[in-house]
C-alpha atoms as a PDB file:
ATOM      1  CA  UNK A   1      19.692  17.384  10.207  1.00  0.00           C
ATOM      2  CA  UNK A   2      19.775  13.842   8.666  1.00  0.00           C
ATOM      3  CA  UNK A   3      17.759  12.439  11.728  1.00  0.00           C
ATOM      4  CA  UNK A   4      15.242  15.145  11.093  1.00  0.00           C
ATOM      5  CA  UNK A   5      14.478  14.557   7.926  1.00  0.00           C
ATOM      6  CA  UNK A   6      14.776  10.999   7.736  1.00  0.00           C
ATOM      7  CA  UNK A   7      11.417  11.483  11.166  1.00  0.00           C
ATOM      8  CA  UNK A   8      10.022  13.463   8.628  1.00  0.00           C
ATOM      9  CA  UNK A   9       9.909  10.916   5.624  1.00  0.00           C
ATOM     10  CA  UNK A  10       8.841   8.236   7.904  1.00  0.00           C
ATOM     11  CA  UNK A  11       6.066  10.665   9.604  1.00  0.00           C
ATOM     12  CA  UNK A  12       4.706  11.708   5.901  1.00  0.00           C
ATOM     13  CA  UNK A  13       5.009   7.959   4.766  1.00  0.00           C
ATOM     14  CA  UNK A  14       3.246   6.153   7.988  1.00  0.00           C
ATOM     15  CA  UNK A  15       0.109   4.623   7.108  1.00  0.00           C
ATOM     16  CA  UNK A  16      -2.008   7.215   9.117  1.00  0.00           C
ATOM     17  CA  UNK A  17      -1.227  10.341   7.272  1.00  0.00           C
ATOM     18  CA  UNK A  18      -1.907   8.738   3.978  1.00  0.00           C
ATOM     19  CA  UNK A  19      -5.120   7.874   4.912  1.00  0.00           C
ATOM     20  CA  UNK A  20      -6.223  11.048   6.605  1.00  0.00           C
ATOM     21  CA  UNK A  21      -4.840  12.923   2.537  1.00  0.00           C
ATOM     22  CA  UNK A  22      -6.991  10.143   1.029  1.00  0.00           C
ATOM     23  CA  UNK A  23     -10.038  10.770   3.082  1.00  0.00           C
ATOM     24  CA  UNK A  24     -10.063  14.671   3.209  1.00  0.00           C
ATOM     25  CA  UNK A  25      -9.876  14.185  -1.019  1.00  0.00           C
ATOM     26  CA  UNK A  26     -12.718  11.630  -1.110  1.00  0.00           C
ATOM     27  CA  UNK A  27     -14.252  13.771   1.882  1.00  0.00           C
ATOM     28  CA  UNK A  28     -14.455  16.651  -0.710  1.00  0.00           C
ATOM     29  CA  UNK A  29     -15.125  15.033  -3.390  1.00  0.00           C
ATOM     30  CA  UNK A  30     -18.192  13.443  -1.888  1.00  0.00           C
ATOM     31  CA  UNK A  31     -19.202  17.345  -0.140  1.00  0.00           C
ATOM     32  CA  UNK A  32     -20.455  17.728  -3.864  1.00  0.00           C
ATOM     33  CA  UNK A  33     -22.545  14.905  -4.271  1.00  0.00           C
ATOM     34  CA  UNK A  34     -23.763  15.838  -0.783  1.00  0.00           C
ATOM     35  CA  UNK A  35     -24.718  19.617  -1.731  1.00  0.00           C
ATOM     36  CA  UNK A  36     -26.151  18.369  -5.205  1.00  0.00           C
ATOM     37  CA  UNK A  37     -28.369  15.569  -3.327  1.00  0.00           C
ATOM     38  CA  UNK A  38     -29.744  18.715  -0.673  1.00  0.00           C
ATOM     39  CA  UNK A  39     -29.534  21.824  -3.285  1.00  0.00           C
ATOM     40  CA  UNK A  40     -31.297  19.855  -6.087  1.00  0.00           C
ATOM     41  CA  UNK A  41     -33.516  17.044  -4.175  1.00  0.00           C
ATOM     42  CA  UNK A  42     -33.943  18.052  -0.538  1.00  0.00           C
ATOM     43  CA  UNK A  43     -34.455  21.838  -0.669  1.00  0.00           C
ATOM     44  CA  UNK A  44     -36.625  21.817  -3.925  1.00  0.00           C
ATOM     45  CA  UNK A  45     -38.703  19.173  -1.988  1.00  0.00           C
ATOM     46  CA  UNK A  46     -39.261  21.175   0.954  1.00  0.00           C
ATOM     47  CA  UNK A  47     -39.606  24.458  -0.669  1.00  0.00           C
ATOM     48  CA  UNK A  48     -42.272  22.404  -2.637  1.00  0.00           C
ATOM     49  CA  UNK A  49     -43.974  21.257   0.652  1.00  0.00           C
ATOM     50  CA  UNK A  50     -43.760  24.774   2.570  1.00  0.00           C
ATOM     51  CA  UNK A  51     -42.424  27.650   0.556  1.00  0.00           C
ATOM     52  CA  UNK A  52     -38.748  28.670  -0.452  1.00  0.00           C
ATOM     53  CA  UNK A  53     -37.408  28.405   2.733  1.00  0.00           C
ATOM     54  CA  UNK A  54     -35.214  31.582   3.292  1.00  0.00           C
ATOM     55  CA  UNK A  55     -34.288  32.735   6.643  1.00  0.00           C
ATOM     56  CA  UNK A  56     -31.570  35.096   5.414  1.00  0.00           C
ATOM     57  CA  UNK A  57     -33.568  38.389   5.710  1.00  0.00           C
ATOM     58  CA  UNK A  58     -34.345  37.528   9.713  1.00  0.00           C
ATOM     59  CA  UNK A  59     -32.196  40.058  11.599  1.00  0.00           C
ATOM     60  CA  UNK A  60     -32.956  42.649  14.719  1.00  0.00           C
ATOM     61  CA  UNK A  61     -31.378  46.025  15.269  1.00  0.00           C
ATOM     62  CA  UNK A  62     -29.234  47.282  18.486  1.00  0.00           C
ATOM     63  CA  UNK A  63     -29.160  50.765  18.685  1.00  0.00           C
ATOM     64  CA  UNK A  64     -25.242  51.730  20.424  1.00  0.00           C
ATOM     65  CA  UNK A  65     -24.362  54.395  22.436  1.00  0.00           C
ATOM     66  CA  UNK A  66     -24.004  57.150  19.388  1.00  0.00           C
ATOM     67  CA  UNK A  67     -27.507  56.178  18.399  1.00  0.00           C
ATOM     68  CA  UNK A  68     -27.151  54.693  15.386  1.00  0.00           C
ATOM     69  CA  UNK A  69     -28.450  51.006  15.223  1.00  0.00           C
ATOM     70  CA  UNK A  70     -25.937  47.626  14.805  1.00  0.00           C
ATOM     71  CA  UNK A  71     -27.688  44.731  12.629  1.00  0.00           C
ATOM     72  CA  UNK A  72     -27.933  41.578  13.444  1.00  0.00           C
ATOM     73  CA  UNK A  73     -28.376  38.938  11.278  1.00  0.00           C
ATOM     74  CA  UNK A  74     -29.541  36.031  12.813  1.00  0.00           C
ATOM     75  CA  UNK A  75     -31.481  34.728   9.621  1.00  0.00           C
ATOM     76  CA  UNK A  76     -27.565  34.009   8.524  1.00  0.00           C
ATOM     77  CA  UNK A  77     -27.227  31.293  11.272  1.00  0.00           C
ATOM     78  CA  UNK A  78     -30.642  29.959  11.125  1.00  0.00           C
ATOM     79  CA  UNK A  79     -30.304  29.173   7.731  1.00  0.00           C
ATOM     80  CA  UNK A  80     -26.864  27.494   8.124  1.00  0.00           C
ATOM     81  CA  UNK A  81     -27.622  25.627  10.904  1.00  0.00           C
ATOM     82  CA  UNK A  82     -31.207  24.489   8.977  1.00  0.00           C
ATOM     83  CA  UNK A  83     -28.760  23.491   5.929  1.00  0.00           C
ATOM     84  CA  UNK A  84     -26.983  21.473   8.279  1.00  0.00           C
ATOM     85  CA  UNK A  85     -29.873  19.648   9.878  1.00  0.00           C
ATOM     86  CA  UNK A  86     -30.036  18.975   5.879  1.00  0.00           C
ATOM     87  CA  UNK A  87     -27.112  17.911   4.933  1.00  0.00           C
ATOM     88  CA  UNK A  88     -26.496  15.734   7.797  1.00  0.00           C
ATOM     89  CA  UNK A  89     -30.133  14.319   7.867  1.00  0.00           C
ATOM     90  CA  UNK A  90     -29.052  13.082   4.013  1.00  0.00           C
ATOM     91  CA  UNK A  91     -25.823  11.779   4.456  1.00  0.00           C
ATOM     92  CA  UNK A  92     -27.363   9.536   7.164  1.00  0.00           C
ATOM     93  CA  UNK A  93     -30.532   8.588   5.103  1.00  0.00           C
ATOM     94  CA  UNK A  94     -29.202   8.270   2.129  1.00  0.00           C
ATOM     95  CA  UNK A  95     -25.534   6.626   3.012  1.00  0.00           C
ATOM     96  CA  UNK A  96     -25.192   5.274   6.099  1.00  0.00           C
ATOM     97  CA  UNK A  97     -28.571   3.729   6.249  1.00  0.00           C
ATOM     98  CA  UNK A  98     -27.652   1.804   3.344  1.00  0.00           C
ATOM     99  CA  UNK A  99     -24.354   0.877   3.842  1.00  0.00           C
ATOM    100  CA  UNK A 100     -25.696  -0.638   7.437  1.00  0.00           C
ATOM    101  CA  UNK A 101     -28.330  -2.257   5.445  1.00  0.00           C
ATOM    102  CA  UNK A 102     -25.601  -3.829   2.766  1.00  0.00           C
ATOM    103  CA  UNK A 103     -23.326  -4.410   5.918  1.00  0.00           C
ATOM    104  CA  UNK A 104     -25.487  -6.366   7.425  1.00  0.00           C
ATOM    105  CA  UNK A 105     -26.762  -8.555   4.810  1.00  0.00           C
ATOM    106  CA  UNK A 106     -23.086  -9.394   3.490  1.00  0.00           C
ATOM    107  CA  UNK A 107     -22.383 -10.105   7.508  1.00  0.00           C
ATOM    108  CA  UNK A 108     -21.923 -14.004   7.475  1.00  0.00           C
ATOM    109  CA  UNK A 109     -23.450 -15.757  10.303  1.00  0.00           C
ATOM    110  CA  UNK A 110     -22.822 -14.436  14.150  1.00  0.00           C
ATOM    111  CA  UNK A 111     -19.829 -17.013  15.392  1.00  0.00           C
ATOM    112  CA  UNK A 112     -20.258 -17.240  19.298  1.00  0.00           C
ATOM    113  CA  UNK A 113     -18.826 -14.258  21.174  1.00  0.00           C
ATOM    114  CA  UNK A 114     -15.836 -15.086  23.061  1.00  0.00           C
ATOM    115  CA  UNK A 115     -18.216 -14.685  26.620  1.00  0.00           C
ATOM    116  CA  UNK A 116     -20.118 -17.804  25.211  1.00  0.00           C
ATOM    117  CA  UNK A 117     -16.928 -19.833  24.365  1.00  0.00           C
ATOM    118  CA  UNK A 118     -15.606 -18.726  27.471  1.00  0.00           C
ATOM    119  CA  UNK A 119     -18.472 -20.179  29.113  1.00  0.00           C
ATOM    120  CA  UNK A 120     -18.444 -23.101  26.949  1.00  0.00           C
ATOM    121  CA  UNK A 121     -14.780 -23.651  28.071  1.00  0.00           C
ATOM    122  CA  UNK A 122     -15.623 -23.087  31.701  1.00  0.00           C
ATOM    123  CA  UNK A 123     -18.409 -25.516  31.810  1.00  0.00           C
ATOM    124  CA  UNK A 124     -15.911 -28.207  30.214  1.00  0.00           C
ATOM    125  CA  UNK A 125     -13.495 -27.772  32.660  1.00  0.00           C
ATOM    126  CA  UNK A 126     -15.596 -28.121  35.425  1.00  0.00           C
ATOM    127  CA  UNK A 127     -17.125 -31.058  33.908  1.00  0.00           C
ATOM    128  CA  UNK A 128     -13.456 -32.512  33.814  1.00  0.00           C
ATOM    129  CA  UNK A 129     -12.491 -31.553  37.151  1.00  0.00           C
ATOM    130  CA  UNK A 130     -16.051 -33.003  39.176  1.00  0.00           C
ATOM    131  CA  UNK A 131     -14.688 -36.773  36.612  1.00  0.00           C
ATOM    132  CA  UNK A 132     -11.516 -36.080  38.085  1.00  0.00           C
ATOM    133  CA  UNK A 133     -12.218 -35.523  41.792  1.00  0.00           C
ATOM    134  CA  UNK A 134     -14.671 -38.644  41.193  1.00  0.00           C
ATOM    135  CA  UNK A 135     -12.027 -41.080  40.195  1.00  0.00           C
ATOM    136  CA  UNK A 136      -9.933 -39.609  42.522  1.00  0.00           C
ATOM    137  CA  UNK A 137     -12.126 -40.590  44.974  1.00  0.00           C
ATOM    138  CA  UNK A 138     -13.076 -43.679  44.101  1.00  0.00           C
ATOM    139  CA  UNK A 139      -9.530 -44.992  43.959  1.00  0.00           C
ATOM    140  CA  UNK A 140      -8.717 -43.369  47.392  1.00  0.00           C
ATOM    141  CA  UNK A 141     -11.844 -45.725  48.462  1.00  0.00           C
ATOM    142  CA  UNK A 142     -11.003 -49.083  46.818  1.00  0.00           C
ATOM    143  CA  UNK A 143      -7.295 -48.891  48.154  1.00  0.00           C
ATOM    144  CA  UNK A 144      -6.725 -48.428  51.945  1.00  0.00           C
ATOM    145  CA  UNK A 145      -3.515 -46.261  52.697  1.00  0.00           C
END
């Protein structure tokens, strides 16, 4: 029972977990700057451009076999899956756009890739080896064996 418990401590203490709890609470938190930026920016801007956009009421009826009629409301998932073209076309516009922008222009100079110092490397140990191979032969030429 000890060596469960002590798993469990380390399991809820391990780096990992703690950073998933932090980012589902920031993750949250930021879901209502995300629905403020869309409900009072986005939508107001396209409703502006096109209309109140409200899919809601789109539905078609089914009659069954007792003949009374099943409704289907596909408006619903139009309208969520429009709100998430939304959200996410936000999040990426106005966040990660800008953070690649700020990323980028804090990003110090490229250093060479380790291909190019690899190559760099290669080049100088060929370099040494064709010196070597002609001293090597130049002594195996001055002295006779």
């Amino acid at each position: 029972m000890r060596d469960q418990l002590n798993g469990f401590k380390e399991f809820i203490t391990r780096g990992n977990v703690l950073d998933l709890a932090v980012a589902v609470v920031i993750g949250a938190a930021f879901s209502g700057v995300i629905s403020g930026l869309v409900d009072g920016f986005i939508m107001p801007l396209i409703g502006w451009l096109v209309g109140a956009p409200d899919f809601t009421a789109i539905s078609f009826n089914v009659p069954n076999w007792r003949g009374e009629y099943t409704v289907f409301p596909i408006g619903l998932f139009i309208q969520g899956l429009i709100m998430f073209v939304l959200i996410a076309s936000a999040i990426y516009f106005f966040v990660i756009l800008p953070i690649k922008k700020l990323a980028e222009l804090r990003k110090p100079a490229e250093e060479p890739t380790v291909e190019e110092s690899l190559a760099e490397d290669v080049a100088l140990l060929t370099e040494i080896r064709d010196i070597l191979r002609a001293q090597a032969g130049q002594q195996s030429g001055s002295h006779p064996s």
